[in-house]
Protein backbone atom coordinates (compact mmCIF):
# COMPACT_ATOMS: atom_id res chain seq x y z
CA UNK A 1 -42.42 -107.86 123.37
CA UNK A 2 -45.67 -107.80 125.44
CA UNK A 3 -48.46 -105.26 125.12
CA UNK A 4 -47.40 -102.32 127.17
CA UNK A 5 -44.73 -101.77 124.69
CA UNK A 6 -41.88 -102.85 127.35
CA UNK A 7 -38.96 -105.14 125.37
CA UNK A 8 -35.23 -105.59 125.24
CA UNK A 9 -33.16 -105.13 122.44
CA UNK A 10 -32.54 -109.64 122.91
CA UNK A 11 -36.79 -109.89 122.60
CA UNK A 12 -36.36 -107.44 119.38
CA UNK A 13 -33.73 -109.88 117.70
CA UNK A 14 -35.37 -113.15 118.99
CA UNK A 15 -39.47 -112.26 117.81
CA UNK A 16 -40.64 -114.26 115.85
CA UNK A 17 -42.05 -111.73 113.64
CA UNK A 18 -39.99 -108.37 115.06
CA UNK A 19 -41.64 -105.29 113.79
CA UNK A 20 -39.48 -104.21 110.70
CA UNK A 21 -39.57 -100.53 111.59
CA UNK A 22 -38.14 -101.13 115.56
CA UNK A 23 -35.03 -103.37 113.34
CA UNK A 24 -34.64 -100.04 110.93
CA UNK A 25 -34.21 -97.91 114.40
CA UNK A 26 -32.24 -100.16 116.35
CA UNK A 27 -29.59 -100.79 113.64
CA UNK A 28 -29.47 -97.01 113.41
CA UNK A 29 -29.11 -96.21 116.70
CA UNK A 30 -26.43 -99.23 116.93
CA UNK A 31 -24.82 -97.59 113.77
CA UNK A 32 -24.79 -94.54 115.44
CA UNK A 33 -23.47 -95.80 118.78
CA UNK A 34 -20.77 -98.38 117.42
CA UNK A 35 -19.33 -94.99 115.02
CA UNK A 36 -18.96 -93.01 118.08
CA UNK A 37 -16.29 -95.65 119.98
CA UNK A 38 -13.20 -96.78 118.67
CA UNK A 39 -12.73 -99.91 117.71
CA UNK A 40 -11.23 -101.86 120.42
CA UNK A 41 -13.88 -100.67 122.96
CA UNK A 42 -16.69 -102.73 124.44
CA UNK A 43 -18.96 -99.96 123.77
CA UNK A 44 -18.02 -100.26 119.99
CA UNK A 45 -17.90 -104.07 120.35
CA UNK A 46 -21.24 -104.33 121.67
CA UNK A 47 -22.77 -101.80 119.09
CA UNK A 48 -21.43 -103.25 116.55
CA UNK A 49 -22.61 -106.68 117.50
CA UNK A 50 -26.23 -105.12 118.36
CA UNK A 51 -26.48 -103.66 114.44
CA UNK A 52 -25.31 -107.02 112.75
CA UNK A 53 -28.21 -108.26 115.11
CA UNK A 54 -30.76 -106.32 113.71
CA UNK A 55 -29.77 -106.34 110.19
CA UNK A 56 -29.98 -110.55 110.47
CA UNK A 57 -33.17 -110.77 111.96
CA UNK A 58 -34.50 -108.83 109.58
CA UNK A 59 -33.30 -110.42 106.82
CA UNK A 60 -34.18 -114.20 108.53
CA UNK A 61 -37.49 -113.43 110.01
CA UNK A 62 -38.90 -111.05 106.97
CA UNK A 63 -36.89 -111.67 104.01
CA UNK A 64 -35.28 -107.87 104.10
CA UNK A 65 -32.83 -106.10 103.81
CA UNK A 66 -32.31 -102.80 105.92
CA UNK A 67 -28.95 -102.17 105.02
CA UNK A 68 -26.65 -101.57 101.98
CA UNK A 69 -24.06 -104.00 103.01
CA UNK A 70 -23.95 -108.03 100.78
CA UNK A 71 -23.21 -110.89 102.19
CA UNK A 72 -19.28 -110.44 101.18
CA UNK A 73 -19.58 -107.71 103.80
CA UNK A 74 -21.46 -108.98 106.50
CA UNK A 75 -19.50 -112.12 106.88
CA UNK A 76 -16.48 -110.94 108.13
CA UNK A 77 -18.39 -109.37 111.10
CA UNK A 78 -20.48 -112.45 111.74
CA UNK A 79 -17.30 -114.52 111.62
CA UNK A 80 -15.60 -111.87 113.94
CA UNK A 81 -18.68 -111.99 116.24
CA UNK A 82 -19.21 -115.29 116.80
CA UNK A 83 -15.79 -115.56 117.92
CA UNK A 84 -16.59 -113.88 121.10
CA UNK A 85 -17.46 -115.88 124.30
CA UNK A 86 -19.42 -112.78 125.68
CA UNK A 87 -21.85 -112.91 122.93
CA UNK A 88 -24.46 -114.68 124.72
CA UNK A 89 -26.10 -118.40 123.34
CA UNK A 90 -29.27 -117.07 121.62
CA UNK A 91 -27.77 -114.34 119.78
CA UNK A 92 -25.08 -116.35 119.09
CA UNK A 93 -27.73 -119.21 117.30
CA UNK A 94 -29.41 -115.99 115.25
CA UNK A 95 -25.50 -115.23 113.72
CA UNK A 96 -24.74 -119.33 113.19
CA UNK A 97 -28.09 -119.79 111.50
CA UNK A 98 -27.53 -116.33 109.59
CA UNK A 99 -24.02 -117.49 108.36
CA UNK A 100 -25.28 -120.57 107.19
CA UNK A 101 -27.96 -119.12 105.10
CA UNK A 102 -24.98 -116.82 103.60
CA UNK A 103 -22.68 -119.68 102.87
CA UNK A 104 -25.29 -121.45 101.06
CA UNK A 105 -25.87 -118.84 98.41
């Protein structure tokens, strides 16, 4: 994220330190977007993906959580994301080192 306030969505879940509140809006928005798809789409796919995304980094980069679901219920959709190939190599390294902090507590 540089100054003039330009980012992606992959600079949001990579930061070091992402701002807490842009996590609470993306995984809302994500939310939002992966409810109105069914299932089997890539549009839901993606989403879907996207929120799991910001709910992890907040949780690895600031200790929080921003949603209501355990780790009993995030698991299955890490497991289920990481299966996909599309899911690029840095986002796939935030859900790897996410599942391992689950499976250790």
């Amino acid at each position: 994220m540089d100054q003039s306030g330009n980012a992606t969505f992959g600079e949001l879940f990579l930061h070091a330190k992402p701002p807490i509140g842009l996590l609470k809006l993306a995984k809302d928005f994500f939310k939002r977007t992966a409810k109105r798809h069914s299932k089997d789409s890539a549009e839901h796919q993606v989403a879907y993906v996207c929120y799991l995304l910001s709910v992890i980094a907040a949780r690895l980069r600031h200790g929080k959580q921003i949603s209501t679901l355990g780790d009993s219920e995030l698991l299955p959709g890490l497991d289920w994301a990481l299966q996909h190939a599309w899911v690029e190599k840095p986002m796939r390294k935030v859900l790897m080192d996410a599942r391992k902090g689950f499976t250790n507590t």
